[in-house]
Protein backbone atom coordinates (compact mmCIF):
# COMPACT_ATOMS: atom_id res chain seq x y z
CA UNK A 1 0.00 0.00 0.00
CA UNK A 2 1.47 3.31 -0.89
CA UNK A 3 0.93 6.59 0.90
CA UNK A 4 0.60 9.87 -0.53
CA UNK A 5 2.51 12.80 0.75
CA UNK A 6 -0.29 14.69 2.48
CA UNK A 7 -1.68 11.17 3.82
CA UNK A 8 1.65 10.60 5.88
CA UNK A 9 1.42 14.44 7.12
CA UNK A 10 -2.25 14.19 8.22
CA UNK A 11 -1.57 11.07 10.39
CA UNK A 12 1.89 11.51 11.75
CA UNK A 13 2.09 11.90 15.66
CA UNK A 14 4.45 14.64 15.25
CA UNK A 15 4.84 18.28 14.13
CA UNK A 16 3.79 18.82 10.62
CA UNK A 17 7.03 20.93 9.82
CA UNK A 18 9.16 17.94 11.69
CA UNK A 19 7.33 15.09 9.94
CA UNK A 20 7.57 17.11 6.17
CA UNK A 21 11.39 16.73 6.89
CA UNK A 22 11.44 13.11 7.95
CA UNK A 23 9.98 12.34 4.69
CA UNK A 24 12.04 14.83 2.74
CA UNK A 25 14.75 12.96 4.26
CA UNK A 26 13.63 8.97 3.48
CA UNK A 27 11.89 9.93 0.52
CA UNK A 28 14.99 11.24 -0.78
CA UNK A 29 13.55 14.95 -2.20
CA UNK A 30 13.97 18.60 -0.58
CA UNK A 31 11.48 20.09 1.58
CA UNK A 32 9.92 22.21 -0.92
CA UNK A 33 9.16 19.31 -2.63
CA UNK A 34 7.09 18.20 0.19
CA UNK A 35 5.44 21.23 0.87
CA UNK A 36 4.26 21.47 -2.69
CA UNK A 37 3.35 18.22 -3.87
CA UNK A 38 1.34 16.80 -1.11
CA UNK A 39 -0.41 14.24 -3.69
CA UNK A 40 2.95 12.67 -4.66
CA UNK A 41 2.80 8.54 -3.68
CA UNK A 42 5.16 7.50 -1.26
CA UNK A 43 5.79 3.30 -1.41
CA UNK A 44 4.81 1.37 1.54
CA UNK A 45 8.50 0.32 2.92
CA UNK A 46 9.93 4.02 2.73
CA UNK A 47 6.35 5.06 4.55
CA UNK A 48 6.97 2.51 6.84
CA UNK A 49 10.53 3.85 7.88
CA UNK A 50 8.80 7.57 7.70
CA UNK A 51 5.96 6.18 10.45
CA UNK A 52 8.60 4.82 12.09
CA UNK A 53 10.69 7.93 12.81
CA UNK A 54 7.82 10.24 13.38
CA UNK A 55 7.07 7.54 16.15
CA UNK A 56 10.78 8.50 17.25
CA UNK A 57 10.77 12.31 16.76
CA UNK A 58 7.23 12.01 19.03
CA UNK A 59 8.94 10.73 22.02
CA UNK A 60 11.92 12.50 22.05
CA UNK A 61 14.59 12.07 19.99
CA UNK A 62 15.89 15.17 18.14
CA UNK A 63 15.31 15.65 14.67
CA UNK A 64 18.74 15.63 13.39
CA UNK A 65 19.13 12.14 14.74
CA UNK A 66 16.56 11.00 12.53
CA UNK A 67 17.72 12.68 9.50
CA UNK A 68 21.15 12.35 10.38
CA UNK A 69 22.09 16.12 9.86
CA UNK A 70 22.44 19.60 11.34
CA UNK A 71 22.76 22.61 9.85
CA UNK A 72 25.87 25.06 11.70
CA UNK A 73 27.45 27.44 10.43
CA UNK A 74 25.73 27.73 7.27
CA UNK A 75 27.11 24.07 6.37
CA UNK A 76 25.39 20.77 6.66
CA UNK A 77 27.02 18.33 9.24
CA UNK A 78 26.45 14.38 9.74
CA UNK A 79 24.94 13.75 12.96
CA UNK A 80 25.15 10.05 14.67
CA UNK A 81 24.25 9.05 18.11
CA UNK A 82 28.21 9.33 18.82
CA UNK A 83 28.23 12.79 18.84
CA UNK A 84 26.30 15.59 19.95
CA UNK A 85 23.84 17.71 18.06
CA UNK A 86 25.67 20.83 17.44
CA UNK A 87 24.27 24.02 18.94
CA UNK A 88 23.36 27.51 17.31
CA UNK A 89 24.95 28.80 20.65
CA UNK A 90 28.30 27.20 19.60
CA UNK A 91 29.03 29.46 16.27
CA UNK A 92 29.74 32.24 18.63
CA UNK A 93 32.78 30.17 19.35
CA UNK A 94 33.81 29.86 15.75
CA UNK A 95 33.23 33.52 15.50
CA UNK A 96 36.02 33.94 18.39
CA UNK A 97 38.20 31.31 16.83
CA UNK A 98 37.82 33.30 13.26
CA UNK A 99 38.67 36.73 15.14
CA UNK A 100 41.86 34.63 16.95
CA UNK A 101 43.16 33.59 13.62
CA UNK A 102 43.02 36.87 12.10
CA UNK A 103 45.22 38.50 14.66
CA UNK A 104 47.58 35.97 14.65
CA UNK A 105 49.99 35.05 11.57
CA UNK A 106 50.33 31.73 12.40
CA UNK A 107 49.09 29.23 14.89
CA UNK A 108 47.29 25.83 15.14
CA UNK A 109 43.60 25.31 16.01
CA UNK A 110 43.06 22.52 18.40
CA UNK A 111 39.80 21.48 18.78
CA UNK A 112 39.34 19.44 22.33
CA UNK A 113 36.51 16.86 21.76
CA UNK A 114 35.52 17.32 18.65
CA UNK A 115 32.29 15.25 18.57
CA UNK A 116 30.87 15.88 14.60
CA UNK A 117 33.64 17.70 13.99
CA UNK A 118 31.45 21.10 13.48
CA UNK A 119 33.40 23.76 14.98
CA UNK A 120 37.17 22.94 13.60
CA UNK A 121 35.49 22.06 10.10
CA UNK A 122 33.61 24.99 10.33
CA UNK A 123 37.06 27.17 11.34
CA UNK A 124 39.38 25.53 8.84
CA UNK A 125 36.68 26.12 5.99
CA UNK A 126 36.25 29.52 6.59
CA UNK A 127 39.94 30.04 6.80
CA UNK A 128 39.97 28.31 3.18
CA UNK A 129 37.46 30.58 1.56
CA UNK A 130 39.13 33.59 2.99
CA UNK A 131 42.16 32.71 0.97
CA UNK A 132 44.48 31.92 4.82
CA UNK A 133 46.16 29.15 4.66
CA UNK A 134 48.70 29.60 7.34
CA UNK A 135 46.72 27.49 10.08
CA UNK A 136 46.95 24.38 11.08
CA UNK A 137 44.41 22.60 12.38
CA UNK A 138 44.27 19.53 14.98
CA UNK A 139 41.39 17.72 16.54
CA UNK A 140 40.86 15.07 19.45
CA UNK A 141 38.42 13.26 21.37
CA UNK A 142 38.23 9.71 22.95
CA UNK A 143 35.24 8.04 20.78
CA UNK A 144 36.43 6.43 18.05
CA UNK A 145 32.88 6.96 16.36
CA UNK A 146 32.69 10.40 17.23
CA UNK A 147 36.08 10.68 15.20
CA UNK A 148 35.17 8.77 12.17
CA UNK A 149 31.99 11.33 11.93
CA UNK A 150 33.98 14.31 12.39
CA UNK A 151 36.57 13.03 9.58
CA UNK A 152 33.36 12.53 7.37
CA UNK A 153 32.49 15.83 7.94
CA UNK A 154 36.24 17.40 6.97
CA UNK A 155 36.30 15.25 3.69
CA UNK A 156 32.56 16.46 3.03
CA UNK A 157 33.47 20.13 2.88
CA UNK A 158 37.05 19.46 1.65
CA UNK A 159 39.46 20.51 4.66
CA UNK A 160 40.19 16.11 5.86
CA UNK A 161 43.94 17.27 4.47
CA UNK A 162 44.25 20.25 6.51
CA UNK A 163 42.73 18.57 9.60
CA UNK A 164 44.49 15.98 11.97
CA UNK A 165 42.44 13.79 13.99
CA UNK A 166 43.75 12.08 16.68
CA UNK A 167 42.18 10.14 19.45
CA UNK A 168 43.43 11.03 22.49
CA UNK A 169 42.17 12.51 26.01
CA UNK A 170 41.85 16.58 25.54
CA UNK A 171 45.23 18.45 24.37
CA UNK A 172 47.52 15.37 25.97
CA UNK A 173 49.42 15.14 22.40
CA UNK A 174 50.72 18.42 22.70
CA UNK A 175 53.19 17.05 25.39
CA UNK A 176 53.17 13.47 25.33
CA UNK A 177 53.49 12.75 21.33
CA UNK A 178 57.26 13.66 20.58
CA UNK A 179 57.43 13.90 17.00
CA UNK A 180 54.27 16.83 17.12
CA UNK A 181 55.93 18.41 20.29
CA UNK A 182 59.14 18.94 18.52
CA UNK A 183 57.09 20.05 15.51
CA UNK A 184 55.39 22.99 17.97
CA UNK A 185 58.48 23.70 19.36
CA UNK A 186 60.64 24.37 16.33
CA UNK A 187 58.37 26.51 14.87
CA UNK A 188 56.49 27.72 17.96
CA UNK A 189 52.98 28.90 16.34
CA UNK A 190 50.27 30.10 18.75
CA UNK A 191 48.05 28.14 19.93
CA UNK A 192 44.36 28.45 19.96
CA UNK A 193 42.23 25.94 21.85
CA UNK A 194 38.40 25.32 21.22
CA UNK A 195 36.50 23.61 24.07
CA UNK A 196 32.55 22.73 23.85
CA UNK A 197 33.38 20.39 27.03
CA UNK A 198 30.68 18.70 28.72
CA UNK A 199 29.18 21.10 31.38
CA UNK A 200 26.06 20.31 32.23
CA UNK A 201 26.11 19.63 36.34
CA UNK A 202 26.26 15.69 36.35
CA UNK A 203 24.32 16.27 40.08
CA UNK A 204 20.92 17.52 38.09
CA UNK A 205 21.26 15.26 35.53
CA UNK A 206 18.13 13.18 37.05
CA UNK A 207 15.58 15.74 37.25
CA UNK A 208 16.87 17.87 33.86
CA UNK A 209 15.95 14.48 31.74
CA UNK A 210 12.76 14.15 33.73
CA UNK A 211 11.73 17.80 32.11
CA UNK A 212 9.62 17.54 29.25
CA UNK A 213 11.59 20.50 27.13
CA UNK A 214 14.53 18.90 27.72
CA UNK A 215 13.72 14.59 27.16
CA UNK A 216 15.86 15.38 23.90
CA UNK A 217 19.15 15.41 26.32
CA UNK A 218 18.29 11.49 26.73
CA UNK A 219 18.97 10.58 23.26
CA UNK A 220 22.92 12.15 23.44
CA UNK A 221 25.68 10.71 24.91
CA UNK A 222 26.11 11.59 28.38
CA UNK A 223 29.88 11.62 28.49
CA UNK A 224 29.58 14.21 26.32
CA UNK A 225 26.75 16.47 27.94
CA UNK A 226 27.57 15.65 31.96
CA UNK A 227 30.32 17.01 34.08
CA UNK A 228 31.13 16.69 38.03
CA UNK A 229 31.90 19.37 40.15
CA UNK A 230 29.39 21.29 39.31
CA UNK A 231 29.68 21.13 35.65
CA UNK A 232 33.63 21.63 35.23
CA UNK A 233 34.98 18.69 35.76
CA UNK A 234 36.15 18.40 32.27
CA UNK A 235 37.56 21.95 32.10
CA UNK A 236 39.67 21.63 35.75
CA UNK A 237 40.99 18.57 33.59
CA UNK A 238 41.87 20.55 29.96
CA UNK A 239 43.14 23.62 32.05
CA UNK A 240 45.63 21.26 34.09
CA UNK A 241 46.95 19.83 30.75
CA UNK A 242 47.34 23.02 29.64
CA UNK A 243 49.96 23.78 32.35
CA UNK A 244 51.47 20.92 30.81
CA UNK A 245 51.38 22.07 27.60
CA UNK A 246 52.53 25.30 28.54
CA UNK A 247 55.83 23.62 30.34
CA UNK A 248 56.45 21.99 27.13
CA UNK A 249 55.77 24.89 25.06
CA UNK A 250 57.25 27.67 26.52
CA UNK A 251 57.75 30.07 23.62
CA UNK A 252 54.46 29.55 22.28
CA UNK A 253 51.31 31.47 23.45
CA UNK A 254 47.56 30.02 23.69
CA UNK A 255 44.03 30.95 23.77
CA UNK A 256 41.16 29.07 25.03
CA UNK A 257 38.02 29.39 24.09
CA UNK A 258 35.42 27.33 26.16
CA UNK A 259 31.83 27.33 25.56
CA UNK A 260 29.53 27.25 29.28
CA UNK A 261 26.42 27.40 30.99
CA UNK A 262 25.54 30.89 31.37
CA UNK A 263 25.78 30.62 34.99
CA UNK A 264 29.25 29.36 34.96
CA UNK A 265 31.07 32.39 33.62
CA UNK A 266 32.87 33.40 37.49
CA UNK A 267 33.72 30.16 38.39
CA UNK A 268 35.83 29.22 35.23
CA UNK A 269 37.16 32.41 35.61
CA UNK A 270 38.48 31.54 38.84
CA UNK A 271 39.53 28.28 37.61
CA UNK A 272 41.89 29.40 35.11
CA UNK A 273 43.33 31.53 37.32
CA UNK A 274 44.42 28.83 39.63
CA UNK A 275 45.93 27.33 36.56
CA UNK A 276 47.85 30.19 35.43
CA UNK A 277 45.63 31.36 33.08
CA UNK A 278 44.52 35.15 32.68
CA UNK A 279 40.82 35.98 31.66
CA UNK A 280 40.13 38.24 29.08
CA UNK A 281 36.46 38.44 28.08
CA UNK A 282 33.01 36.96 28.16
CA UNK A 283 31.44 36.49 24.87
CA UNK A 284 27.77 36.77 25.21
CA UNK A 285 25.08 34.60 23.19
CA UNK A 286 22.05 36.16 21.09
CA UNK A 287 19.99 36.42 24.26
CA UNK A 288 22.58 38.21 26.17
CA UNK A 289 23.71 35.40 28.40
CA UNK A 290 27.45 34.63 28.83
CA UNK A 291 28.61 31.54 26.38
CA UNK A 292 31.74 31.69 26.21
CA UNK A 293 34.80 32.73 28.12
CA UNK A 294 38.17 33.43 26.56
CA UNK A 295 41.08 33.24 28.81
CA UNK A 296 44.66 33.00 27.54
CA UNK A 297 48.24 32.29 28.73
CA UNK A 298 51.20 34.07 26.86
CA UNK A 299 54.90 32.94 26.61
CA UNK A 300 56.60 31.62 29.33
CA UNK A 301 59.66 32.49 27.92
């Protein structure tokens, strides 16, 4: 039995808008398409996978799971349930990134859990189109599927050869893999690191998933949305490898960008100072809420 169009929208459990995508998406057409050719027949296995995800999309799980993309940035980025959605909130850390690379003739990008791979594909393909090419760009995390996505995403919008990703803990191969130490040190670059960290308090976790606006948060992985100590955990981590790094690295200077809850903005301050970090400035999000902190460390020697 086959299904038209308009059939599949009048008796999906979801949205209209989010069920017209699902089927843009498995019926493989644009959205437009769907809009304006409701009477078009879909065939009974490809409504069967539509029904299927609209079942989905009703009881939680985001949309760009289903579809298996997000739009950031003004590019199109694979989504799987390795990774994170990426966050309109996020590009205001690009933006910083951008502003970092302009000021600075040279430098490498490190991206600390990359997850899709959104933000450093994002910053090495606007680099590209603005004609710099004087970046280089590194990205790690510790999922193995996460990476494979985020290398997907590099080759998809042609930067994979400008990108390196590695899988390791945070910025640990900036002192602990030899051959790139030496590399840093020899030509000392800057160094600017990007850090959408987990930092959601790990101690609300229970009742935020319990919140209907927010039964999304159960579909993504939790290593990558939950943090102890009140949310920083993962940054009291990065910023002590960074001390590291900076011991290593003594010539070169580094920015870090890290991407918070709004409410967090004093007490990462206060945590990069205890790390020898100095805080420069809040950037603030479209609704005027603090989003991300920059905080920097110049040359120890």
């Amino acid at each position: 039995m086959s299904w038209t169009i308009d059939e599949l929208v009048a008796n999906s459990p979801c949205a209209r808008e989010d069920t017209r995508r699902i089927i843009a998406h498995f019926a493989g057409c644009d959205y437009a398409t769907v809009v304006a050719f409701g009477e078009r027949t879909v065939d009974s296995a490809t409504a069967k996978k539509i029904q299927d995800a609209c079942q989905r999309r009703r009881h939680g799980v985001a949309l760009s799971y289903l579809t298996g993309t997000k739009e950031f940035y003004g590019r199109s980025f694979r989504v799987t349930s390795d990774t994170l959605v990426p966050r309109a909130e996020t590009e205001h850390l690009v933006d910083a990134a951008l502003s970092l690379c302009c000021r600075h003739t040279r430098s490498v990008i490190v991206d600390v859990g990359t997850g899709s791979g959104n933000i450093i594909v994002s910053i090495a393909a606007e680099c590209a189109a603005r004609g710099n090419h004087s970046h280089g760009f590194l990205a790690t995390d510790t999922s193995v599927g996460a990476l494979h996505c985020a290398d997907g995403n590099a080759r998809m919008h042609g930067v994979a050869e400008q990108i390196a990703f590695l899988h390791a803990d945070g910025v640990t191969p900036l002192y602990r893999a030899r051959t790139l130490r030496t590399f840093l040190h020899h030509h000392a670059p800057h160094l600017i690191i990007c850090a959408n960290l987990p930092y959601v308090n790990a101690t609300h976790r229970f009742q935020l998933l319990q919140r209907e606006e927010s039964r999304a948060l159960r579909f993504e992985p939790p290593s990558a949305l939950f943090a102890a100590h009140g949310g920083l955990a993962a940054y009291e981590k990065l910023f002590a490898q960074l001390s590291r790094v900076r011991r290593a690295l003594p010539y070169s200077g580094v920015d870090v960008l890290c991407e918070i809850d709004p409410s967090q903005d004093r007490a990462l301050r206060r945590l990069a100072r205890r790390t020898g970090l100095r805080y420069h400035t809040t950037i603030h999000d479209l609704s005027h809420a603090p989003r991300v902190v920059h905080v920097y460390g110049p040359p120890l020697l």
